[in-house]
Protein backbone atom coordinates (compact mmCIF):
# COMPACT_ATOMS: atom_id res chain seq x y z
CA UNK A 1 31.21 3.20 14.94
CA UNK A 2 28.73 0.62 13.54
CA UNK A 3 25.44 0.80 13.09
CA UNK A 4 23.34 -2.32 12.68
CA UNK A 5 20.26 -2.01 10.96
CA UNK A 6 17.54 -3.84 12.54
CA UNK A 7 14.55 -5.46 11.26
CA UNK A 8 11.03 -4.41 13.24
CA UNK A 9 8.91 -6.09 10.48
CA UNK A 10 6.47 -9.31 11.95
CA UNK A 11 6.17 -10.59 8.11
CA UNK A 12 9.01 -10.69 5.80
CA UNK A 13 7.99 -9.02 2.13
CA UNK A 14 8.06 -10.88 -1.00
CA UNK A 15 9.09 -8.28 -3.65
CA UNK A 16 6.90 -8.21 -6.82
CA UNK A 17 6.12 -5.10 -9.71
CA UNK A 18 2.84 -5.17 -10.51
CA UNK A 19 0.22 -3.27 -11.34
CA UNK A 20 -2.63 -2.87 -9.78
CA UNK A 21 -5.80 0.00 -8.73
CA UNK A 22 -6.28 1.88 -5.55
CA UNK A 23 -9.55 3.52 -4.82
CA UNK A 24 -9.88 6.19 -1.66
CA UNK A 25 -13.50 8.17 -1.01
CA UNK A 26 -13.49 11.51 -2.11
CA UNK A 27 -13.98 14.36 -0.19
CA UNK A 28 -17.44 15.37 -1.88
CA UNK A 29 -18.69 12.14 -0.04
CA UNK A 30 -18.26 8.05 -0.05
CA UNK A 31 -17.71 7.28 -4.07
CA UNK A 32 -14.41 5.79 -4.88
CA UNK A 33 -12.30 7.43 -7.57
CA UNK A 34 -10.26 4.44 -9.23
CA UNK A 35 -6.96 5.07 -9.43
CA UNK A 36 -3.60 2.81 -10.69
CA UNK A 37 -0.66 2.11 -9.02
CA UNK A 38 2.70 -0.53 -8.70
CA UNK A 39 2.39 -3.02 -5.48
CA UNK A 40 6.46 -3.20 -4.56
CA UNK A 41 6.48 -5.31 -1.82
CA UNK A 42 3.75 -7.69 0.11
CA UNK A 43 3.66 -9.28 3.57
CA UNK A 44 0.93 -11.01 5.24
CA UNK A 45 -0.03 -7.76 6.97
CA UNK A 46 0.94 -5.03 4.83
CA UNK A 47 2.08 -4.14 1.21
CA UNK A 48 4.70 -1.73 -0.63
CA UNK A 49 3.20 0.84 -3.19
CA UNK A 50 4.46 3.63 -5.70
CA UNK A 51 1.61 5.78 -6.72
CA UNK A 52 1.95 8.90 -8.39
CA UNK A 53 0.19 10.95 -5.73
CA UNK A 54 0.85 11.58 -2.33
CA UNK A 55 -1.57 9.94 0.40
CA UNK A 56 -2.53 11.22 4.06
CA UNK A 57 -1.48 9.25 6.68
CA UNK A 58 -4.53 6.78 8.45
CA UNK A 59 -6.42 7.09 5.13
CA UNK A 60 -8.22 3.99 4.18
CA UNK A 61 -7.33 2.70 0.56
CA UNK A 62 -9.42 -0.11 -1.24
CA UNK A 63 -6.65 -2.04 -3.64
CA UNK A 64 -7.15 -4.38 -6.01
CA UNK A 65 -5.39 -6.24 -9.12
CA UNK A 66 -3.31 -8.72 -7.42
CA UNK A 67 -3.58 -12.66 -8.99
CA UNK A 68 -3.85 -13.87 -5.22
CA UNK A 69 -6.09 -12.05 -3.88
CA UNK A 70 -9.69 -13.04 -4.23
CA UNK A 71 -11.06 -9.99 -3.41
CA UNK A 72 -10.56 -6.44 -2.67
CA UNK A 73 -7.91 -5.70 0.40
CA UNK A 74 -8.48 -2.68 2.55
CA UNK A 75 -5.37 -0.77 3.90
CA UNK A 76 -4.76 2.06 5.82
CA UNK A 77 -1.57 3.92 4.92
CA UNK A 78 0.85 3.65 7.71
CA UNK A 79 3.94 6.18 5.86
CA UNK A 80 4.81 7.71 2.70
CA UNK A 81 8.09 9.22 1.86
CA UNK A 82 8.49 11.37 -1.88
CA UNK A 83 10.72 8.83 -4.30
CA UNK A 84 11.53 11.21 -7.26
CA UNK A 85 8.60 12.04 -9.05
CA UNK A 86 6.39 9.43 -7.19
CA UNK A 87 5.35 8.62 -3.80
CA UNK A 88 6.54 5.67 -1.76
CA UNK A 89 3.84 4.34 0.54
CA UNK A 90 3.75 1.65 2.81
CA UNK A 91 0.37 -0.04 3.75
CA UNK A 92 -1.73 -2.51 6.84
CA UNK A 93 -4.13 -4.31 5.59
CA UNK A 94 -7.06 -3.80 7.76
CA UNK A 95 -8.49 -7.53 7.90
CA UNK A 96 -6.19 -11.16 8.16
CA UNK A 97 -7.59 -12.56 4.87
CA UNK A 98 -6.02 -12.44 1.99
């Protein structure tokens, strides 16, 4: 039997590892804790991350640190699957700019 795997993806990812910081609103109420994390992968529509927490899926994220980006991306997390001691978790960024 073979299986071909098939790609769904609109954007192909660039790979990269870098470092960058993820903020989500607290439960308490809307601040931001600031948090760091490694960007994997980016598309035009999504990224790659591997943050040492777990993350609920549909929450919004606020990232930041990567060189071309001119300004903060929002994401909303879309899956996350447990990678050793860290957490896999794939992102859509909610607006077209970059």
């Amino acid at each position: 039997m073979h299986i071909e795997h098939i790609e769904l993806r609109k954007n192909l990812r660039i790979s990269i590892n870098m470092d960058i910081s993820y903020s989500t609103a607290n439960a308490v109420g809307s601040d931001a804790t600031e948090k760091k994390g490694t960007l994997i992968d980016l598309s035009g529509n999504g990224a790659g991350l591997m943050l040492d927490e777990p993350l609920s899926l549909n929450q919004t994220l606020r990232l930041e640190g990567y060189g071309d980006w001119d300004h903060p991306r929002d994401a909303k997390v879309r899956w996350v699957r447990k990678a050793n001691a860290h957490y896999r978790v794939g992102v859509e960024f909610l607006s077209d700019e970059p």
